[in-house]
N, C-alpha and C. Protein backbone atom coordinates (compact mmCIF):
# COMPACT_ATOMS: atom_id res chain seq x y z
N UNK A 1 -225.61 119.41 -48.36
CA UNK A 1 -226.87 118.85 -48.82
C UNK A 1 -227.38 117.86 -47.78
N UNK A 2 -228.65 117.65 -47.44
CA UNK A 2 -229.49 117.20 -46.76
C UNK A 2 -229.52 115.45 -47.48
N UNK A 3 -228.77 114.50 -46.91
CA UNK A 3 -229.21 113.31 -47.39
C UNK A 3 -229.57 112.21 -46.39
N UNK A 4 -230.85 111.51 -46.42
CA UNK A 4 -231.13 110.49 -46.02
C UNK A 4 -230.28 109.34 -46.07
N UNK A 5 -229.55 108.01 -45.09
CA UNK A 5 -228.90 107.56 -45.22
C UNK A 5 -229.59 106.20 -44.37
N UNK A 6 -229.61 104.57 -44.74
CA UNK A 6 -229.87 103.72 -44.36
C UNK A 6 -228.95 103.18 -43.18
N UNK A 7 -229.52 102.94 -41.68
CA UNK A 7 -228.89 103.19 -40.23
C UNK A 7 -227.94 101.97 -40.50
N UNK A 8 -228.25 100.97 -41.15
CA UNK A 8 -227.27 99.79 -41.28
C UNK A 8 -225.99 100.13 -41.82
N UNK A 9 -226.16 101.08 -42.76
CA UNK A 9 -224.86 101.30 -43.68
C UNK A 9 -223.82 102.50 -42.85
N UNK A 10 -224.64 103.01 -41.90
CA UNK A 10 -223.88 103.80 -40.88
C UNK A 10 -223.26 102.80 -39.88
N UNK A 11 -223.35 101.85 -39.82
CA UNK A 11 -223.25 101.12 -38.79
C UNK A 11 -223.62 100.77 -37.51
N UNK A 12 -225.07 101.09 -37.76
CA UNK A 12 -225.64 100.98 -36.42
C UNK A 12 -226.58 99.17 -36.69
N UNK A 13 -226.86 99.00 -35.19
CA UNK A 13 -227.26 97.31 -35.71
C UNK A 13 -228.34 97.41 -35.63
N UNK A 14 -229.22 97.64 -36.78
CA UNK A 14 -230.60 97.37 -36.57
C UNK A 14 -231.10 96.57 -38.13
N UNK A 15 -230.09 95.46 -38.77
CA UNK A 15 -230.14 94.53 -39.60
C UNK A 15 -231.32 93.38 -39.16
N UNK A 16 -231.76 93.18 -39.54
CA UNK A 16 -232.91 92.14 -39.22
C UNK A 16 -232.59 90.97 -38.45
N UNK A 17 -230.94 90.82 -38.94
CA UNK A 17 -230.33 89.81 -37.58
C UNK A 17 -229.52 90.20 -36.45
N UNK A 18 -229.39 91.57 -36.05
CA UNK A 18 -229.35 92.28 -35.18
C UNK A 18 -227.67 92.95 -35.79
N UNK A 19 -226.94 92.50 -36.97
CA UNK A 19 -226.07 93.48 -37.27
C UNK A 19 -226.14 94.73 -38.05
N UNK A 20 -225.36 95.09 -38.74
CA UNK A 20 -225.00 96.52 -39.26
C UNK A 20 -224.35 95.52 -40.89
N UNK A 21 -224.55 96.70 -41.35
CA UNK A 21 -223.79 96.81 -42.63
C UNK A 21 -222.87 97.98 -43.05
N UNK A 22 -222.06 98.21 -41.89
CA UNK A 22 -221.25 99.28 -42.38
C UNK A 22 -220.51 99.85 -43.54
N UNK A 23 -220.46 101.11 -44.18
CA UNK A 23 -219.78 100.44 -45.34
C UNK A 23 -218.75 101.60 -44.86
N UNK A 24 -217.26 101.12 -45.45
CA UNK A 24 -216.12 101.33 -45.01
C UNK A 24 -215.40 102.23 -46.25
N UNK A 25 -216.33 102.34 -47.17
CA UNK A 25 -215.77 103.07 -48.68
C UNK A 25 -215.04 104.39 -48.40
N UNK A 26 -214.00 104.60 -49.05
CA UNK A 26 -213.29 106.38 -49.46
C UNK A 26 -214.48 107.20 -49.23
N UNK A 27 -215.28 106.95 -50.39
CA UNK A 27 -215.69 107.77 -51.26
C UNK A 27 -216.95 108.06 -50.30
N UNK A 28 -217.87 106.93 -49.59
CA UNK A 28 -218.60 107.01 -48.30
C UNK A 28 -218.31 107.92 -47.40
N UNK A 29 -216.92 108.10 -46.98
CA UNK A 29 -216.70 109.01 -45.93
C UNK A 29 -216.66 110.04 -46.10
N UNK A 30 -216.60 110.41 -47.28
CA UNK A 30 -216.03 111.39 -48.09
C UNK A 30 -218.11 112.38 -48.06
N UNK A 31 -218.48 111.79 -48.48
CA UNK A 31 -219.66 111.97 -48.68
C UNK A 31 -220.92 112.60 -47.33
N UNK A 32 -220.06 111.65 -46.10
CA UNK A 32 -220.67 111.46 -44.83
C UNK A 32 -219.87 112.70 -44.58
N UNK A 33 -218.70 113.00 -44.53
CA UNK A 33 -217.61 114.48 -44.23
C UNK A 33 -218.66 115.86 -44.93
N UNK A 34 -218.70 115.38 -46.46
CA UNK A 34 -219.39 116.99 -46.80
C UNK A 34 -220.92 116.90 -46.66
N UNK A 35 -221.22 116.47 -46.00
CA UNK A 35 -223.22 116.84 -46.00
C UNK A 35 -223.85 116.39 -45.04
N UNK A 36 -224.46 116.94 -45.16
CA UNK A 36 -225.82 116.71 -43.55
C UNK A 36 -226.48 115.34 -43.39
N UNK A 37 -226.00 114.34 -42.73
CA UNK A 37 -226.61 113.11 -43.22
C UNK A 37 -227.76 112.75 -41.87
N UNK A 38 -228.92 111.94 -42.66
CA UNK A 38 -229.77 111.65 -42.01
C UNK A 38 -229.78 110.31 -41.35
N UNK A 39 -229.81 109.79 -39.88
CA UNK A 39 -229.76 107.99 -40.68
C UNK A 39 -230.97 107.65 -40.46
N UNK A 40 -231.76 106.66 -40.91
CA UNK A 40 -232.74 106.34 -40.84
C UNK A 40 -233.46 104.50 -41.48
N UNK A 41 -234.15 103.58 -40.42
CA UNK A 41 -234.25 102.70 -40.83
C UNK A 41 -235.82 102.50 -40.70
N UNK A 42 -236.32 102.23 -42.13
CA UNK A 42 -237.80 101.93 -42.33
C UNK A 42 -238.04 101.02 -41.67
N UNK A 43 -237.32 99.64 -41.22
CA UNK A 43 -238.02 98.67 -40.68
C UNK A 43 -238.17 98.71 -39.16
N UNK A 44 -236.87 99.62 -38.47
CA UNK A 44 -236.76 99.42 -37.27
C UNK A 44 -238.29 101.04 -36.68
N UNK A 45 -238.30 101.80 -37.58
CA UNK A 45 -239.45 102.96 -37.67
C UNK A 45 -240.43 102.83 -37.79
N UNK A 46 -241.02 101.66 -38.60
CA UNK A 46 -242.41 100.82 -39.07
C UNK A 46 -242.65 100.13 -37.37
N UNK A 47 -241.64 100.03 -36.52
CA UNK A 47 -242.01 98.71 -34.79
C UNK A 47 -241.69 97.77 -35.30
N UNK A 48 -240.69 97.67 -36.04
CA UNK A 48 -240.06 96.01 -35.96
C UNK A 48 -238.85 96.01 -35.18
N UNK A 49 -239.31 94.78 -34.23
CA UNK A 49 -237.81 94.95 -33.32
C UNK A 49 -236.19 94.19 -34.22
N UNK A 50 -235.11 94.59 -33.26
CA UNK A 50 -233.92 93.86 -33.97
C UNK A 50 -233.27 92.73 -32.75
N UNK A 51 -233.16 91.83 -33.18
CA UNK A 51 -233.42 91.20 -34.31
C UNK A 51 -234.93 91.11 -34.84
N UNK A 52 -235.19 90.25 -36.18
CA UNK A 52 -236.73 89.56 -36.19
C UNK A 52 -236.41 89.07 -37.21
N UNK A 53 -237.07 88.39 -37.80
CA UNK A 53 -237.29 87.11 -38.77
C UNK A 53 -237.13 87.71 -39.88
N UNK A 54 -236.14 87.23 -41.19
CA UNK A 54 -235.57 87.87 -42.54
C UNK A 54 -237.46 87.60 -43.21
N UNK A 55 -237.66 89.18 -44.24
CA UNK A 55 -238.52 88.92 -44.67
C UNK A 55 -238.02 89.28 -46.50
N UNK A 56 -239.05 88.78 -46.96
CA UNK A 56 -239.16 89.27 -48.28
C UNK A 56 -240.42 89.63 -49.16
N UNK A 57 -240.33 90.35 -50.06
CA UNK A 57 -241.99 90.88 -51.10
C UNK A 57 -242.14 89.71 -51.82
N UNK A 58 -243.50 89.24 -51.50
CA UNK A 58 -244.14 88.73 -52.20
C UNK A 58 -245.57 88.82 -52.54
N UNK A 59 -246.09 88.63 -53.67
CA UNK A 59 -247.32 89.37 -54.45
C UNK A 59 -247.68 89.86 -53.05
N UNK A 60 -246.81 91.09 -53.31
CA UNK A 60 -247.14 92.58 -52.81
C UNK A 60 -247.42 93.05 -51.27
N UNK A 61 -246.33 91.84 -50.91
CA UNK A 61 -246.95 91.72 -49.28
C UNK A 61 -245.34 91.04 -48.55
N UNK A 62 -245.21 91.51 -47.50
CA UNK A 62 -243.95 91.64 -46.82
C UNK A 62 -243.76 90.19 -45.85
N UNK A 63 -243.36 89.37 -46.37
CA UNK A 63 -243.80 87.95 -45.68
C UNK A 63 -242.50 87.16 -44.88
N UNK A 64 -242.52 86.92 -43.84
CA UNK A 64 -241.32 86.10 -43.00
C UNK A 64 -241.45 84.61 -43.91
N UNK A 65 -240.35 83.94 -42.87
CA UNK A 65 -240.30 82.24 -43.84
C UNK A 65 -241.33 81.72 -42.96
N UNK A 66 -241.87 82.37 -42.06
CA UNK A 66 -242.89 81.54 -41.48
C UNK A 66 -244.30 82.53 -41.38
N UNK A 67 -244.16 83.07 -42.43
CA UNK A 67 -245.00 83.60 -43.01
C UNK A 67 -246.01 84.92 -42.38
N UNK A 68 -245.54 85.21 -41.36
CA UNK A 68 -245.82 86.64 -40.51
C UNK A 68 -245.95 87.84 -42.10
N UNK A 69 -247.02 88.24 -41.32
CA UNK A 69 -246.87 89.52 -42.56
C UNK A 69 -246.78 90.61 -41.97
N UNK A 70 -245.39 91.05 -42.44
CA UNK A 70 -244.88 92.75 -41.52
C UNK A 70 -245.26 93.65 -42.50
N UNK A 71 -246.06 93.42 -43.63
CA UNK A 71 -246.49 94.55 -44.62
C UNK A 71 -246.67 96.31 -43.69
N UNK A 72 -247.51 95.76 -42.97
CA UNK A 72 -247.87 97.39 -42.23
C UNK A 72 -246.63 97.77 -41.52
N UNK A 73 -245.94 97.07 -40.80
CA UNK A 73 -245.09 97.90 -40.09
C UNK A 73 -243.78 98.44 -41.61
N UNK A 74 -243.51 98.08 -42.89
CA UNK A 74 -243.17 98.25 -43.66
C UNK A 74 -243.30 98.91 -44.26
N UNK A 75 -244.64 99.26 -44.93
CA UNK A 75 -245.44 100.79 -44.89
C UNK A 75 -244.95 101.74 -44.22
N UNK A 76 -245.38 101.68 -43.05
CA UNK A 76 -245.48 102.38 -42.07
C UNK A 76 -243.54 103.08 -41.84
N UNK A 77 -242.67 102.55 -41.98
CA UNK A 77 -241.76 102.93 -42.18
C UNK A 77 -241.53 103.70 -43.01
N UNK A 78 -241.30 103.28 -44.07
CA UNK A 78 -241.53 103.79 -45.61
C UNK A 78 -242.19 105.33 -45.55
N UNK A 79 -243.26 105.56 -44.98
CA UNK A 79 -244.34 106.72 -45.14
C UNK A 79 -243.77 107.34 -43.76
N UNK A 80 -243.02 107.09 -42.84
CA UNK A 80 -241.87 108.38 -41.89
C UNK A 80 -240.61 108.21 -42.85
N UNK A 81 -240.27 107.57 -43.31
CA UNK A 81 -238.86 107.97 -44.32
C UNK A 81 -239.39 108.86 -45.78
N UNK A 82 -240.31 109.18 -45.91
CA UNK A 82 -240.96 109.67 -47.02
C UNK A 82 -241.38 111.40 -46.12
N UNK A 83 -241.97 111.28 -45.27
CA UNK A 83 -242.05 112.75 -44.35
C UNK A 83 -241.36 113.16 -43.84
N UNK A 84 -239.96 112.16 -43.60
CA UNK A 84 -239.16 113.01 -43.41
C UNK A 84 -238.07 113.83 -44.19
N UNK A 85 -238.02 113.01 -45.66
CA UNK A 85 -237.30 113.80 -46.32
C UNK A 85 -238.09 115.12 -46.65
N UNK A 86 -239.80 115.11 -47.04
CA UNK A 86 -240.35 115.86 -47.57
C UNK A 86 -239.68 117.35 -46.25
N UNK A 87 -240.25 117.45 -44.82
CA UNK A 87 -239.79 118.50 -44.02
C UNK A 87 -238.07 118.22 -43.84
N UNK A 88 -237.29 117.39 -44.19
CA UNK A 88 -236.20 118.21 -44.35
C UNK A 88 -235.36 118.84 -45.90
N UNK A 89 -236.38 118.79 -46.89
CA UNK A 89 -235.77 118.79 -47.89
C UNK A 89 -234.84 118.15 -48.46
N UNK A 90 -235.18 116.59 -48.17
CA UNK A 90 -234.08 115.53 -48.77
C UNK A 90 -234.63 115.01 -50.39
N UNK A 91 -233.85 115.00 -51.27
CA UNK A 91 -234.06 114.69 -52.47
C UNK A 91 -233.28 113.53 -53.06
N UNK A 92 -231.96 113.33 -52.53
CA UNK A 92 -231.21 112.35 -52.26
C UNK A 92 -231.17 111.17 -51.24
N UNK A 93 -231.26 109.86 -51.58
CA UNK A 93 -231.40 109.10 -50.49
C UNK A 93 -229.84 107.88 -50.53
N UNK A 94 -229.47 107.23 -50.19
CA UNK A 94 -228.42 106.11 -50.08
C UNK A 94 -229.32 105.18 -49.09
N UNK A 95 -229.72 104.08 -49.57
CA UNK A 95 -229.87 103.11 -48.85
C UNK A 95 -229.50 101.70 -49.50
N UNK A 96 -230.06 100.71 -48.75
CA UNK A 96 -229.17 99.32 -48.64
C UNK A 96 -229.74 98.61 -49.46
N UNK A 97 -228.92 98.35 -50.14
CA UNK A 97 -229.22 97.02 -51.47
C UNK A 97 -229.73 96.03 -51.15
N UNK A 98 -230.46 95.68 -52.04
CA UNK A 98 -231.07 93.90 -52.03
C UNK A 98 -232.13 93.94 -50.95
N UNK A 99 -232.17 94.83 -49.95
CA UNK A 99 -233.63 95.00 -49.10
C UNK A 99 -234.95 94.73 -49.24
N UNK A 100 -235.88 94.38 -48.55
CA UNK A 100 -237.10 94.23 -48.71
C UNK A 100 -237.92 95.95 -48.81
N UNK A 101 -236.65 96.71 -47.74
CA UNK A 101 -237.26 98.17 -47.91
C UNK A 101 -236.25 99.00 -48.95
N UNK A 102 -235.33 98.63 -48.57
CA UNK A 102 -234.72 99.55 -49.21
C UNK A 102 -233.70 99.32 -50.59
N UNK A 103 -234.09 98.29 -51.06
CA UNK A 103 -233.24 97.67 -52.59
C UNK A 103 -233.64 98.76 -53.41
N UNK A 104 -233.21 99.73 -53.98
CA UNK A 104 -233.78 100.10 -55.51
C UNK A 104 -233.35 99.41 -56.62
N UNK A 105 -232.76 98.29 -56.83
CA UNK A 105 -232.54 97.80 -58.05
C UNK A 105 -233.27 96.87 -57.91
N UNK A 106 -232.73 95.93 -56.99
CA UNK A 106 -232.53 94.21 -57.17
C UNK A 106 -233.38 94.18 -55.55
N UNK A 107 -234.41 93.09 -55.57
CA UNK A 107 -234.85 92.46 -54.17
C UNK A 107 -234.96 91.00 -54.64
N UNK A 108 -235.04 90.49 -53.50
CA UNK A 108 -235.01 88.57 -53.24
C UNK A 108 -236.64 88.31 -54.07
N UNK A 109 -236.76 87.05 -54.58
CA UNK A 109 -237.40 86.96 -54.91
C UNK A 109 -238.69 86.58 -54.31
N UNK A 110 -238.66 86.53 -53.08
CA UNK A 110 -239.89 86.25 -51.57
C UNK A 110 -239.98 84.64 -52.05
N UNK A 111 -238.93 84.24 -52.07
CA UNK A 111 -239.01 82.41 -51.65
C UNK A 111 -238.01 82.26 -50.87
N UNK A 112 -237.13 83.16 -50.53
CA UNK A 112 -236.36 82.87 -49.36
C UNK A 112 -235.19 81.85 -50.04
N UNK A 113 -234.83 81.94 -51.21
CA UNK A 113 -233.99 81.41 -52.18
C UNK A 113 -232.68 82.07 -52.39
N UNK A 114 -232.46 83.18 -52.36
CA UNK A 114 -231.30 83.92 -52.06
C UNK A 114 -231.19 83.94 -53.98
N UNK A 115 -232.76 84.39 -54.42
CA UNK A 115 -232.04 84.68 -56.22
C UNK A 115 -232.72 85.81 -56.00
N UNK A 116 -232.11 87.08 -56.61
CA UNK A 116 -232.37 88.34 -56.87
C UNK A 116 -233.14 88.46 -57.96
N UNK A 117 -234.13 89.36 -58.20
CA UNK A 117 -235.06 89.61 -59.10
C UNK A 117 -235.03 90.97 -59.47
N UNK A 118 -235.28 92.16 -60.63
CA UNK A 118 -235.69 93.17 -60.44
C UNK A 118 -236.76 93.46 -59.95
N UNK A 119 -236.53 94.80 -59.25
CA UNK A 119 -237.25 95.28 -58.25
C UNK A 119 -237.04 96.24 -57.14
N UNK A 120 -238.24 96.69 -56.53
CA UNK A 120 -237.19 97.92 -55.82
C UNK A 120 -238.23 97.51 -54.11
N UNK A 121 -237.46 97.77 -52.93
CA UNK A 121 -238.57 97.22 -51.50
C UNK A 121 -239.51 98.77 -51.26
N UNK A 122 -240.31 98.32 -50.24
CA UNK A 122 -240.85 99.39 -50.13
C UNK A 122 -240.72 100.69 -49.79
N UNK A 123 -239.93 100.83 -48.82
CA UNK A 123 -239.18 102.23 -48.73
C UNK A 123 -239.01 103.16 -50.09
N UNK A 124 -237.93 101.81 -50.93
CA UNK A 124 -237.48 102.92 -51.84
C UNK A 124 -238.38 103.15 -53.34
N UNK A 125 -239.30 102.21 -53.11
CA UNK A 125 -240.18 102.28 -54.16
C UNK A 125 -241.09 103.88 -53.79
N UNK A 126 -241.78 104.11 -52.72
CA UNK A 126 -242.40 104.79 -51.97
C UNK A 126 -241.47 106.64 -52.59
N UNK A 127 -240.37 106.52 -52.01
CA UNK A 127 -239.22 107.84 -52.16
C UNK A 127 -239.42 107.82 -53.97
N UNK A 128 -239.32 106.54 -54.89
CA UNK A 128 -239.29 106.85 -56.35
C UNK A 128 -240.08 107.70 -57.16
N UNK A 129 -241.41 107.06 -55.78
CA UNK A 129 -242.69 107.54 -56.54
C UNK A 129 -242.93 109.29 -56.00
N UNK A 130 -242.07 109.76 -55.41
CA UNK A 130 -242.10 111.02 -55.09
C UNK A 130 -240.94 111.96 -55.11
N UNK A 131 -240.27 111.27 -56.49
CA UNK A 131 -239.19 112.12 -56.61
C UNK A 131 -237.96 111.98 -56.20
N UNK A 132 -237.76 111.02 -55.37
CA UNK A 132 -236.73 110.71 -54.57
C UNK A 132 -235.37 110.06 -55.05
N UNK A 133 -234.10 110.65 -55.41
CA UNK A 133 -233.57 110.37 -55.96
C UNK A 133 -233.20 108.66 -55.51
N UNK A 134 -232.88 107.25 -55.42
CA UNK A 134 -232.49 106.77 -54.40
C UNK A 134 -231.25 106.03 -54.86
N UNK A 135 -230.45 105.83 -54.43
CA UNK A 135 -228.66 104.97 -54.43
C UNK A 135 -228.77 104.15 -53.43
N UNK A 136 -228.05 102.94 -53.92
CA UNK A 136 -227.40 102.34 -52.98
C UNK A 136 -226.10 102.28 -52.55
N UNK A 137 -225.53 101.58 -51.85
CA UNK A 137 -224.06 101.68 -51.77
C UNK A 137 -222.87 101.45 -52.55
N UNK A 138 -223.49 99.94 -53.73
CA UNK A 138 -222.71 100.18 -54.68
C UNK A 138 -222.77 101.20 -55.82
N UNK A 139 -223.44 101.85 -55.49
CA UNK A 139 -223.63 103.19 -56.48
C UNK A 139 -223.15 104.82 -55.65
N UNK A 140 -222.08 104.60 -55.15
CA UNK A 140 -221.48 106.14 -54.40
C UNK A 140 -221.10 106.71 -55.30
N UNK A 141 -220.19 106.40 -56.34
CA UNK A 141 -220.04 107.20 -57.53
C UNK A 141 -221.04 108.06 -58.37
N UNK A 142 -221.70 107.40 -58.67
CA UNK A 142 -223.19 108.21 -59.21
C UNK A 142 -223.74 109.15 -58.23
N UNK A 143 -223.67 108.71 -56.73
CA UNK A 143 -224.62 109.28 -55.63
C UNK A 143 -223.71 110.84 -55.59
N UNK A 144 -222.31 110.36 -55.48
CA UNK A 144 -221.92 111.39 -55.73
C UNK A 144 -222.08 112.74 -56.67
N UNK A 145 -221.82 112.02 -57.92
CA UNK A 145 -222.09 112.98 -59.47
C UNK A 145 -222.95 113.39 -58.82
N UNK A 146 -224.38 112.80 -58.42
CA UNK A 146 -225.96 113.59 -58.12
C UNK A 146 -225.60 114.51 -57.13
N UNK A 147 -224.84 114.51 -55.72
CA UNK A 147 -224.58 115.70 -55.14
C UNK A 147 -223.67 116.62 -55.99
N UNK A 148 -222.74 116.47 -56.53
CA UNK A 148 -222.10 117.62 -57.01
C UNK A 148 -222.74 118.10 -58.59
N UNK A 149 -223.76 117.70 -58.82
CA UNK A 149 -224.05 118.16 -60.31
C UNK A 149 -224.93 119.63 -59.93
């Protein structure tokens, strides 16, 4: 199966502070072993370089602590991670929790407070609204069930 996968959680460094978020799970490798994986990072795809300034959503707009608005290059990510699943037939996605792009549960609350809010960043809001299954990492178990069901 064809799955989209967030470049941080592969371990590549394109984290907003120039690391990775590798994740080191069984069940990850396991996953990365049986299927076609894509990697792909909305923010570094939108022209944001790595490092750059931690951002977060706020009324509806992608804002640094010094208040830069990367909304478009955020978009703009989002809508090549969205075309590209559509031409490769990805329906499944895994990306990175708590993100400004890519949280599907939980994102920061854009005060730069470090309290989580419900909510999903733009990337994965974008993939929801078109079907897109999306997981994060603490959810491989489920991501799984969804490939083998």
């Amino acid at each position: 199966m064809n799955i989209l996968i967030s470049s941080c959680l592969l371990g590549e460094y394109v984290r907003y502070d120039g690391n990775a978020n590798k994740c080191e799970d069984v069940l990850f490798q396991k996953i990365l072993n049986e299927n076609n994986i894509f990697s792909f990072c909305p923010e570094v795809e939108g022209g944001l370089s790595t490092p750059r300034e931690p951002a977060e959503i706020k009324n509806n707009k992608v804002l640094t602590k010094t208040n830069k608005d990367f909304t478009k290059e955020f978009t703009k990510g989002a809508e090549k991670a969205l075309n590209l699943c559509i031409k490769n037939n990805i329906t499944i996605v895994l990306l990175k929790a708590k993100s400004p792009s890519c949280g599907n549960n939980m994102i920061y609350n854009g005060n730069f407070e470090k309290i989580l809010i419900k909510g999903s960043g733009i990337c994965a809001s974008l993939l929801k609204e078109n079907k897109i299954k999306v997981f994060n990492e603490n959810e491989l178990k489920e991501l799984n069930e969804c490939i083998n069901a």
